[in-house]
PDB file of N, CA and C in Angstrom:
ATOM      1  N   UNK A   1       0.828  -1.184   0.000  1.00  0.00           N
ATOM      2  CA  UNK A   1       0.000   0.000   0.000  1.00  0.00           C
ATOM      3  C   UNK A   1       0.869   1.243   0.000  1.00  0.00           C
ATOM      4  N   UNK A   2       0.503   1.925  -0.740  1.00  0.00           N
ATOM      5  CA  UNK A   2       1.336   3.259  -1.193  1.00  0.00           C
ATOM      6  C   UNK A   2       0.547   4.023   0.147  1.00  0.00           C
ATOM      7  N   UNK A   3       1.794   5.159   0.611  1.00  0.00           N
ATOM      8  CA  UNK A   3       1.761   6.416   1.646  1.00  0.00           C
ATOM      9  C   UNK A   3       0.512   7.583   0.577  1.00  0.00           C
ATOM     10  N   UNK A   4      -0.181   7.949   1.449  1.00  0.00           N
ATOM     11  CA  UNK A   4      -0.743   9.262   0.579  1.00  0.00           C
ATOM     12  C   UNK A   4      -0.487  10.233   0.888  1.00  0.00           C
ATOM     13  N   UNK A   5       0.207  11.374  -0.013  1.00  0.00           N
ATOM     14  CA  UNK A   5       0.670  12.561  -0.053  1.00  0.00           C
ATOM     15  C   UNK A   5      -0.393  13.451   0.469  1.00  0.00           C
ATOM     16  N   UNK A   6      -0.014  14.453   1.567  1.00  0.00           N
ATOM     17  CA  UNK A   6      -0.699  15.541   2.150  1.00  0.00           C
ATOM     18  C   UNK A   6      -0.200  16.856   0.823  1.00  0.00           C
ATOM     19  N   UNK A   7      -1.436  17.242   0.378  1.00  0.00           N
ATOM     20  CA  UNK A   7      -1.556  18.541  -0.542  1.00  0.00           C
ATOM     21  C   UNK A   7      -0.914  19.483   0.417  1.00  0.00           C
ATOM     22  N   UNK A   8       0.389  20.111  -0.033  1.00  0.00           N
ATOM     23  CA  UNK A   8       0.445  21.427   0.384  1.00  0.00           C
ATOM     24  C   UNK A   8      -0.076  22.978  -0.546  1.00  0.00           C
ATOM     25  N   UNK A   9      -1.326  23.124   0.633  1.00  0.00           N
ATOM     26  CA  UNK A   9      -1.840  24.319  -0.262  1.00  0.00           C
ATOM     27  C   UNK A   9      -2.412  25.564   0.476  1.00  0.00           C
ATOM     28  N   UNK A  10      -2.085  26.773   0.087  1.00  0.00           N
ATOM     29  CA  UNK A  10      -2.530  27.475   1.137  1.00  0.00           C
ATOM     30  C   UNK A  10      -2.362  28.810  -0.407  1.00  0.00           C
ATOM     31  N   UNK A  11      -3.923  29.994   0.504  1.00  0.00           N
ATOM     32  CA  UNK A  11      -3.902  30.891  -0.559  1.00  0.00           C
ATOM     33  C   UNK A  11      -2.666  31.977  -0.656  1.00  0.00           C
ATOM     34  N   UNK A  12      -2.519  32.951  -1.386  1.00  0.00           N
ATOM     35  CA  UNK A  12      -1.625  33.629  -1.431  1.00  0.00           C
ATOM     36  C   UNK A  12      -2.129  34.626  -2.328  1.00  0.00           C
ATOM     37  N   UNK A  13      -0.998  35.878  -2.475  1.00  0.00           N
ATOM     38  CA  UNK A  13      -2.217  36.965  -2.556  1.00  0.00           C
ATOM     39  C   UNK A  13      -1.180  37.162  -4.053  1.00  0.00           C
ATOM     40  N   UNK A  14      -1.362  37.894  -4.715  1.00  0.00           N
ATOM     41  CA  UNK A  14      -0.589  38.116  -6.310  1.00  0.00           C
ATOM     42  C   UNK A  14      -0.719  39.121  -6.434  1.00  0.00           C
ATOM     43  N   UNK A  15       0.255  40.589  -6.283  1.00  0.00           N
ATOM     44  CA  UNK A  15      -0.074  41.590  -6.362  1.00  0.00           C
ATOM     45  C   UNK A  15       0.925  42.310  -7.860  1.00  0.00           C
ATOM     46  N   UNK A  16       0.775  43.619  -8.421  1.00  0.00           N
ATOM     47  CA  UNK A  16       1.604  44.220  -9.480  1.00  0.00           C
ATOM     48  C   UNK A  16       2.695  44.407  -8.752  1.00  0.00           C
ATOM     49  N   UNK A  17       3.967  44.487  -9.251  1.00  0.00           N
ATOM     50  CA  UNK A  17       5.218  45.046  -9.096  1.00  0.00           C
ATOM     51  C   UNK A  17       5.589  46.462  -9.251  1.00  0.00           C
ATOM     52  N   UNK A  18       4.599  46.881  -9.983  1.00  0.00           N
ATOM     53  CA  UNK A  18       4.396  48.430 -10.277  1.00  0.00           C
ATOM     54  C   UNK A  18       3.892  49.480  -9.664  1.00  0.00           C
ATOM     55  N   UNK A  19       2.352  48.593  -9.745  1.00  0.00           N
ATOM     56  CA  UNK A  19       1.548  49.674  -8.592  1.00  0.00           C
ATOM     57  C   UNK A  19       1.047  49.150  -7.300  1.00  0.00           C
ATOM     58  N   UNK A  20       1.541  47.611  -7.237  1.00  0.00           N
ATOM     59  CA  UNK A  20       1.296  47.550  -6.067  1.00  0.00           C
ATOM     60  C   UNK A  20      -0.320  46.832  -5.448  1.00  0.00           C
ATOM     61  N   UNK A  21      -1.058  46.799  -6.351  1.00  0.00           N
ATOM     62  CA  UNK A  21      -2.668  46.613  -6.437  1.00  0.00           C
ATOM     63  C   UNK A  21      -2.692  45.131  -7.129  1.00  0.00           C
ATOM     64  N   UNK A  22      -3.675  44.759  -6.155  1.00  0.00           N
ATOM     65  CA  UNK A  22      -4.432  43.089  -5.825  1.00  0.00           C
ATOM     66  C   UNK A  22      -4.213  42.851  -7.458  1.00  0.00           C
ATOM     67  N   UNK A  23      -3.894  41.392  -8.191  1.00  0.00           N
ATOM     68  CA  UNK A  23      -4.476  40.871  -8.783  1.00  0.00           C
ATOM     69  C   UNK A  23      -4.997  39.557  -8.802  1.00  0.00           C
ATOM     70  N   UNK A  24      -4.536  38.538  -8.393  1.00  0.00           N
ATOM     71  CA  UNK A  24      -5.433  37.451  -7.617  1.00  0.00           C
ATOM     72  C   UNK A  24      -5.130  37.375  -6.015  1.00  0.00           C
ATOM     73  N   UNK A  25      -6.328  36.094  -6.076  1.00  0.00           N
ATOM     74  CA  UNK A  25      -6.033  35.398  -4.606  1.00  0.00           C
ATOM     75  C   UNK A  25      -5.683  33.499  -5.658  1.00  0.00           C
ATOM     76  N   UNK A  26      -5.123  33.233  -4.891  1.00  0.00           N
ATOM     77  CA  UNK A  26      -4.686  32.109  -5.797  1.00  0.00           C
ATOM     78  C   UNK A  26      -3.867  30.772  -4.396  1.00  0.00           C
ATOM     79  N   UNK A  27      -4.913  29.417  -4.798  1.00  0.00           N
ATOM     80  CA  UNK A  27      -4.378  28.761  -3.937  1.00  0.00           C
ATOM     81  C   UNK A  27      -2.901  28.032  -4.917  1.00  0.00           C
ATOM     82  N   UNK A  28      -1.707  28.328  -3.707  1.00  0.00           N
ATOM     83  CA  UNK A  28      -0.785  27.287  -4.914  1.00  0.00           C
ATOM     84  C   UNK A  28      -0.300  26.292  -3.496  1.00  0.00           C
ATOM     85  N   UNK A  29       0.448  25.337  -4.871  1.00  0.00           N
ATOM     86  CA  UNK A  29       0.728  23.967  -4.283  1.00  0.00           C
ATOM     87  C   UNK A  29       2.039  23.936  -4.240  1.00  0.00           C
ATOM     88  N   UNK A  30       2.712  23.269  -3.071  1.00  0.00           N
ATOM     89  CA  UNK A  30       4.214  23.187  -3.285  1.00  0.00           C
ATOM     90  C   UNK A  30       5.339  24.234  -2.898  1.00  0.00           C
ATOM     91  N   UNK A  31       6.720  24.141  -2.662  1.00  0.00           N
ATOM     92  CA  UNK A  31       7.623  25.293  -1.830  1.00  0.00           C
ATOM     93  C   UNK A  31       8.025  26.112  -3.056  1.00  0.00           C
ATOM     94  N   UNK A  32       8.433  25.372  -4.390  1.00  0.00           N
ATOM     95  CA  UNK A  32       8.911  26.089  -5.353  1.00  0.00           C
ATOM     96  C   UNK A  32       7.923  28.079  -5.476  1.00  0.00           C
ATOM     97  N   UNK A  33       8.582  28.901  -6.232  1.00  0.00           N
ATOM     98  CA  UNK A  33       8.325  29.911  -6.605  1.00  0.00           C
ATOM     99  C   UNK A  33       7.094  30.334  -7.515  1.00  0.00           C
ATOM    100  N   UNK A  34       6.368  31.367  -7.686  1.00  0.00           N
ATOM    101  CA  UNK A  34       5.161  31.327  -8.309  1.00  0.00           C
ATOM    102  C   UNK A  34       5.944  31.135  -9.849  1.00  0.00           C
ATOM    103  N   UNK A  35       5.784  29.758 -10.890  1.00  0.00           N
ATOM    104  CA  UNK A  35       5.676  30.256 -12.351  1.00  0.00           C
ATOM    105  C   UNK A  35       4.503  30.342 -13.523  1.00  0.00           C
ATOM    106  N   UNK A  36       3.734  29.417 -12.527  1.00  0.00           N
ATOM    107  CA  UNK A  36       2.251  29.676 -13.261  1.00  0.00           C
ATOM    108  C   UNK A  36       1.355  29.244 -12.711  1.00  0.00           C
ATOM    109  N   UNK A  37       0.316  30.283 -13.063  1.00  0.00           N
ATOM    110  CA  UNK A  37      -1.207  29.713 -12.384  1.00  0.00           C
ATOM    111  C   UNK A  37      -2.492  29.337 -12.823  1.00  0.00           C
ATOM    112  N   UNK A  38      -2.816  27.813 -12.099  1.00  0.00           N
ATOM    113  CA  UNK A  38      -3.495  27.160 -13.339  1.00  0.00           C
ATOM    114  C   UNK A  38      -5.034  28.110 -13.183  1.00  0.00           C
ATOM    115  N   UNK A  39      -5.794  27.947 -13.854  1.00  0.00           N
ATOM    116  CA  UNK A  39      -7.327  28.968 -13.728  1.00  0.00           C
ATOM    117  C   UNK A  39      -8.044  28.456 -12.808  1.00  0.00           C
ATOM    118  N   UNK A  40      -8.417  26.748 -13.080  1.00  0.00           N
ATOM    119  CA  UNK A  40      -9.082  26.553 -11.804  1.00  0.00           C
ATOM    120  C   UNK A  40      -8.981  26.785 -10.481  1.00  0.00           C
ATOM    121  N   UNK A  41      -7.681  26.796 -10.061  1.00  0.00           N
ATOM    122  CA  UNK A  41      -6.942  27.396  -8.576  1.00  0.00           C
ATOM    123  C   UNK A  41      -7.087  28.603  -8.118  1.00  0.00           C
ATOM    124  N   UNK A  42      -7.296  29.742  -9.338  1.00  0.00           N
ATOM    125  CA  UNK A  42      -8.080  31.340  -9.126  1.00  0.00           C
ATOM    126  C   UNK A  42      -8.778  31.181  -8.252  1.00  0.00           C
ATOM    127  N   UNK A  43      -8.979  31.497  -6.710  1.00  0.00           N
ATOM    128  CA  UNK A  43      -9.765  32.090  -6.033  1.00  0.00           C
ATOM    129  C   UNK A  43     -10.672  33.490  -6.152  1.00  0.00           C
ATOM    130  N   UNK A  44      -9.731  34.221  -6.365  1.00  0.00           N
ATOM    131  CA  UNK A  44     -10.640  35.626  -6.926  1.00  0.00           C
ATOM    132  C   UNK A  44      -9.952  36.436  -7.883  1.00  0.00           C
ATOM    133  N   UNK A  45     -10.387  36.865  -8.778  1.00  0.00           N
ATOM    134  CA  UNK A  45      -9.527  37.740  -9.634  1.00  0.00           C
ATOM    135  C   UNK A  45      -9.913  38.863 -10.097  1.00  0.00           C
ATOM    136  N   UNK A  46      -8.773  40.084 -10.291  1.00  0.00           N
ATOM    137  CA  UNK A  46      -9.466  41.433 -10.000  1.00  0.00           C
ATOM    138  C   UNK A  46      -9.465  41.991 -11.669  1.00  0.00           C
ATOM    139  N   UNK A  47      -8.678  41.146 -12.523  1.00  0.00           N
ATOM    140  CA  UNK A  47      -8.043  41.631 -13.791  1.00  0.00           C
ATOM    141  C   UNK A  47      -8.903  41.361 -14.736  1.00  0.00           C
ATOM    142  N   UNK A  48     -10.582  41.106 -14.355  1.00  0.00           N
ATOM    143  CA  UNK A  48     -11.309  40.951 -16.204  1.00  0.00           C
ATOM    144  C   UNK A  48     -10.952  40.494 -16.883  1.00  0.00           C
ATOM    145  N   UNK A  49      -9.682  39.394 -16.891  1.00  0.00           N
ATOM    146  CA  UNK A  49      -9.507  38.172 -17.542  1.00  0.00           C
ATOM    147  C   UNK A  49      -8.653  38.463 -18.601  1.00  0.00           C
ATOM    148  N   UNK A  50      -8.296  40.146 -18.782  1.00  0.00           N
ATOM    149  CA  UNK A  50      -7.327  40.483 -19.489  1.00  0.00           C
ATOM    150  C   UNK A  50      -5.819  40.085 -19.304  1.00  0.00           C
ATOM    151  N   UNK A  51      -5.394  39.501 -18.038  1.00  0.00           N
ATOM    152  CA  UNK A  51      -4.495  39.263 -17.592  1.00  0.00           C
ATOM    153  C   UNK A  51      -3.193  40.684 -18.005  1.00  0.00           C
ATOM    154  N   UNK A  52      -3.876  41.536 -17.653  1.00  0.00           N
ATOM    155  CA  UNK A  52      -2.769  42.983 -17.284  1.00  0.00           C
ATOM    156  C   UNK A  52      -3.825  43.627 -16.151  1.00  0.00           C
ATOM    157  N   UNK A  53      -2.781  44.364 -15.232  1.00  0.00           N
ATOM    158  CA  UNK A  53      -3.032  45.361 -14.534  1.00  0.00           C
ATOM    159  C   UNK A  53      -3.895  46.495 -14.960  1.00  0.00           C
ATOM    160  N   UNK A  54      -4.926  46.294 -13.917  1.00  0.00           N
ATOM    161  CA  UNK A  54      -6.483  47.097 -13.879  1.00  0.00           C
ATOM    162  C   UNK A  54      -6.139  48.781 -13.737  1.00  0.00           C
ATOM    163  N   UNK A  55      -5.151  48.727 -12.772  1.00  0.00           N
ATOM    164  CA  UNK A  55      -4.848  50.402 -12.122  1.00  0.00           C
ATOM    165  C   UNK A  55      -3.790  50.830 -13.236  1.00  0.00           C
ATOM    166  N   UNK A  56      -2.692  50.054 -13.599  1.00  0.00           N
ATOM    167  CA  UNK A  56      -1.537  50.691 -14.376  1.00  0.00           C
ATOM    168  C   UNK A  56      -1.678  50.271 -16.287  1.00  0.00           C
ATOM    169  N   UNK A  57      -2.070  49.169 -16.177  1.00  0.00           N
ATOM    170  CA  UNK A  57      -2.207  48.521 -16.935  1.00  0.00           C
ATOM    171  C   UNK A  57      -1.017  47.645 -17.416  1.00  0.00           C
ATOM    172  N   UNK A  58      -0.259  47.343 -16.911  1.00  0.00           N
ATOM    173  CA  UNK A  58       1.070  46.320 -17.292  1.00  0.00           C
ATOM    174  C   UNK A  58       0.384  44.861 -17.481  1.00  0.00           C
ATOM    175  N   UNK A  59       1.025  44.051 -18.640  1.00  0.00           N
ATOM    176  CA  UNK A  59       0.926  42.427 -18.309  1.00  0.00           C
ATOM    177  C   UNK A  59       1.531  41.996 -18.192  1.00  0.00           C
ATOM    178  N   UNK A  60       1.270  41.213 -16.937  1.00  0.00           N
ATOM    179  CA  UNK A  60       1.720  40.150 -16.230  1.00  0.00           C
ATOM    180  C   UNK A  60       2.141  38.640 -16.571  1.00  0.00           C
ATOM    181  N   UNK A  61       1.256  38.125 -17.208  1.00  0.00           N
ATOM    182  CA  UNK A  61       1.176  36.859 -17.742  1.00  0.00           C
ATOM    183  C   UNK A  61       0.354  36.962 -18.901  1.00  0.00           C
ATOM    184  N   UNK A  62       0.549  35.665 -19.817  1.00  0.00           N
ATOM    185  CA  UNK A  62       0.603  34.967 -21.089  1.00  0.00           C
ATOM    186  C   UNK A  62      -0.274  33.621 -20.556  1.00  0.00           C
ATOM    187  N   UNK A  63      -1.393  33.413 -22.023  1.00  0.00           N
ATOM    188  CA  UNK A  63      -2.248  32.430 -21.556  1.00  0.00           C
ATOM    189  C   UNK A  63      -1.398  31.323 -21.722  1.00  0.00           C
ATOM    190  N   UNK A  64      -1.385  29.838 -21.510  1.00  0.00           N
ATOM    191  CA  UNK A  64      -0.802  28.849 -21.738  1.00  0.00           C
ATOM    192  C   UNK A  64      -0.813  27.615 -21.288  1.00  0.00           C
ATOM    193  N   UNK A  65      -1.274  26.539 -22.283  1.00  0.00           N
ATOM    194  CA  UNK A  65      -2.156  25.332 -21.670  1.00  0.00           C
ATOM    195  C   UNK A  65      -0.430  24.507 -21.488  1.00  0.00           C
ATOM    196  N   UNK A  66      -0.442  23.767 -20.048  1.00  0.00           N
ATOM    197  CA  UNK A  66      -0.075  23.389 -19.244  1.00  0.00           C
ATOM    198  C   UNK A  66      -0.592  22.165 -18.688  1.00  0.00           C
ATOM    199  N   UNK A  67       0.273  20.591 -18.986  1.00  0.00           N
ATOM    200  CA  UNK A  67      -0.134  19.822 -18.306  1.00  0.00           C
ATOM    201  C   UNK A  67      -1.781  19.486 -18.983  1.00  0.00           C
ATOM    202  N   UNK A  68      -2.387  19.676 -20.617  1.00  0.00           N
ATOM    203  CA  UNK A  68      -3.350  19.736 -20.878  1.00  0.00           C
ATOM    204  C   UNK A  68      -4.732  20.686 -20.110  1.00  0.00           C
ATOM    205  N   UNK A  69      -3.790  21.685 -19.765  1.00  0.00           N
ATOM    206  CA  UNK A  69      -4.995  22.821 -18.317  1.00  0.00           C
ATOM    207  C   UNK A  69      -4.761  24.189 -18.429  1.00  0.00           C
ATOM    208  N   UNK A  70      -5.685  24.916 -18.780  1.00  0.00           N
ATOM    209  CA  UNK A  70      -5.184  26.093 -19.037  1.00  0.00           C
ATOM    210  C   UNK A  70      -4.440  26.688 -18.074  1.00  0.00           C
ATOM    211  N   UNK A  71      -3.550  27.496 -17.937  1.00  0.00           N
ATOM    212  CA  UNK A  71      -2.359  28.112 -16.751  1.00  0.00           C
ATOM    213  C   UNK A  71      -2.190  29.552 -17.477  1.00  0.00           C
ATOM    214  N   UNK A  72      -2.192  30.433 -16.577  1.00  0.00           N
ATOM    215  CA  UNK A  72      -1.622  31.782 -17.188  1.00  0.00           C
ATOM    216  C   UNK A  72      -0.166  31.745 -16.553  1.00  0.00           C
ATOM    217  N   UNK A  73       0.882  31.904 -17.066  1.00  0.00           N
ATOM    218  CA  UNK A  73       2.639  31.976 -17.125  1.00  0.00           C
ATOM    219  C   UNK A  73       2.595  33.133 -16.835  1.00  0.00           C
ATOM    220  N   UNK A  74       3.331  33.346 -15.687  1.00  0.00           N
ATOM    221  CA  UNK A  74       3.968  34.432 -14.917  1.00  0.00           C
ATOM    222  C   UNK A  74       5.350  34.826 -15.857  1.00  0.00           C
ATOM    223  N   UNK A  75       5.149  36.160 -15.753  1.00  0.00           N
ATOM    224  CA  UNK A  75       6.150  37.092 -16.138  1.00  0.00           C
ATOM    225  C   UNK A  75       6.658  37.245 -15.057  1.00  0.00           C
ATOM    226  N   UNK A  76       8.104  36.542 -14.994  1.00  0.00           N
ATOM    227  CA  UNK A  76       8.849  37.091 -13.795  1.00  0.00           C
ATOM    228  C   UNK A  76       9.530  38.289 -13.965  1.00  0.00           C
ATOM    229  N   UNK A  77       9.496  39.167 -12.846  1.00  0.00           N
ATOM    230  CA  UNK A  77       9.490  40.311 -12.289  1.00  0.00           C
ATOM    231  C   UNK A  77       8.137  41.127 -12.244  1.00  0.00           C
ATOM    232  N   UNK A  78       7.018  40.717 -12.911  1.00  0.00           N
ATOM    233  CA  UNK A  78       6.156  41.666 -13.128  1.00  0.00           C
ATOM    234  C   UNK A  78       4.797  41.519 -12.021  1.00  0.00           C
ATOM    235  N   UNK A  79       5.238  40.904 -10.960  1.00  0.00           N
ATOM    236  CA  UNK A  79       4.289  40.114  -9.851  1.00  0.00           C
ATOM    237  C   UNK A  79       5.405  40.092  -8.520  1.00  0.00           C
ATOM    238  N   UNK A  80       4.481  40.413  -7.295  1.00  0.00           N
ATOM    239  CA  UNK A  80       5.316  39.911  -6.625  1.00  0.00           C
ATOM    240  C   UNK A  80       4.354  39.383  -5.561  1.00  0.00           C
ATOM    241  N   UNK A  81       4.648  37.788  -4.592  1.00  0.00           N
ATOM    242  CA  UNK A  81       3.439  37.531  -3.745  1.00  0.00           C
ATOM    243  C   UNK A  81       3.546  38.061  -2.438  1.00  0.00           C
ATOM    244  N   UNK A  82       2.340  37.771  -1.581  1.00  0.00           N
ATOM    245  CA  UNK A  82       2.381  37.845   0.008  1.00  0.00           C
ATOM    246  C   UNK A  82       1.341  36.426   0.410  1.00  0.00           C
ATOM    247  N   UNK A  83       2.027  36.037   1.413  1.00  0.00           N
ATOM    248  CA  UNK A  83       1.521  34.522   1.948  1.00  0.00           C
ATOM    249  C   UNK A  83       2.489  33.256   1.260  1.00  0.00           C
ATOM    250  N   UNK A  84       3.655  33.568   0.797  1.00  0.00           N
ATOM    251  CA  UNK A  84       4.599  32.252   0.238  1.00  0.00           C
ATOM    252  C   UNK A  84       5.541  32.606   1.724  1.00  0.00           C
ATOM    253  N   UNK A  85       5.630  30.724   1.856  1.00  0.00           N
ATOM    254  CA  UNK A  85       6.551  30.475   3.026  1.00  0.00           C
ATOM    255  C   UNK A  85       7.854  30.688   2.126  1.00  0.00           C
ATOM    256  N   UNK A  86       8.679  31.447   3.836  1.00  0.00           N
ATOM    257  CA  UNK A  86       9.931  31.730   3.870  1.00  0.00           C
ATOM    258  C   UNK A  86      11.192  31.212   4.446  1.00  0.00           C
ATOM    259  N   UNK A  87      11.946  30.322   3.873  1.00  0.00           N
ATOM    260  CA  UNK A  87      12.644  29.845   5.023  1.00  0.00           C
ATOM    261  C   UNK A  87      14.605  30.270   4.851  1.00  0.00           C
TER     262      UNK A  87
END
């Protein structure tokens, strides 16, 4: 009998690098760094699905199916989170 893996998942908040203003709440899985986020995992989202910034207007991420699942791909530098463990 195989061990069953405990989900590590907890929400986290996705804000602009620019201005600073909400764009998701997003549950992620795992210690690694944000590189993409799949859609179903969206908790709330502030961006009208444009995937750029509402207040400044910068984009952030690029649509991109993943694992057969849609995922929007993080532009690194253009995001930064609050709620990722630190060790």
């Amino acid at each position: 009998m195989g061990k069953k893996e405990k989900i590590d998942r907890r929400t986290i908040a996705i804000l602009c690098a620019k201005c600073r203003s909400l764009l998701y709440r997003y549950q992620k899985g795992g210690r690694g760094g944000l590189v993409k986020c799949f859609v179903e995992r969206i908790v709330e989202d502030r961006t009208e699905g444009d995937l750029k910034c509402q207040k400044c207007g910068q984009e952030f991420a690029r649509e991109q199916m993943m694992s057969g699942r849609p995922a929007h791909k993080i532009i690194q530098g253009k995001v930064f989170t609050r709620g990722m463990l630190r060790k």
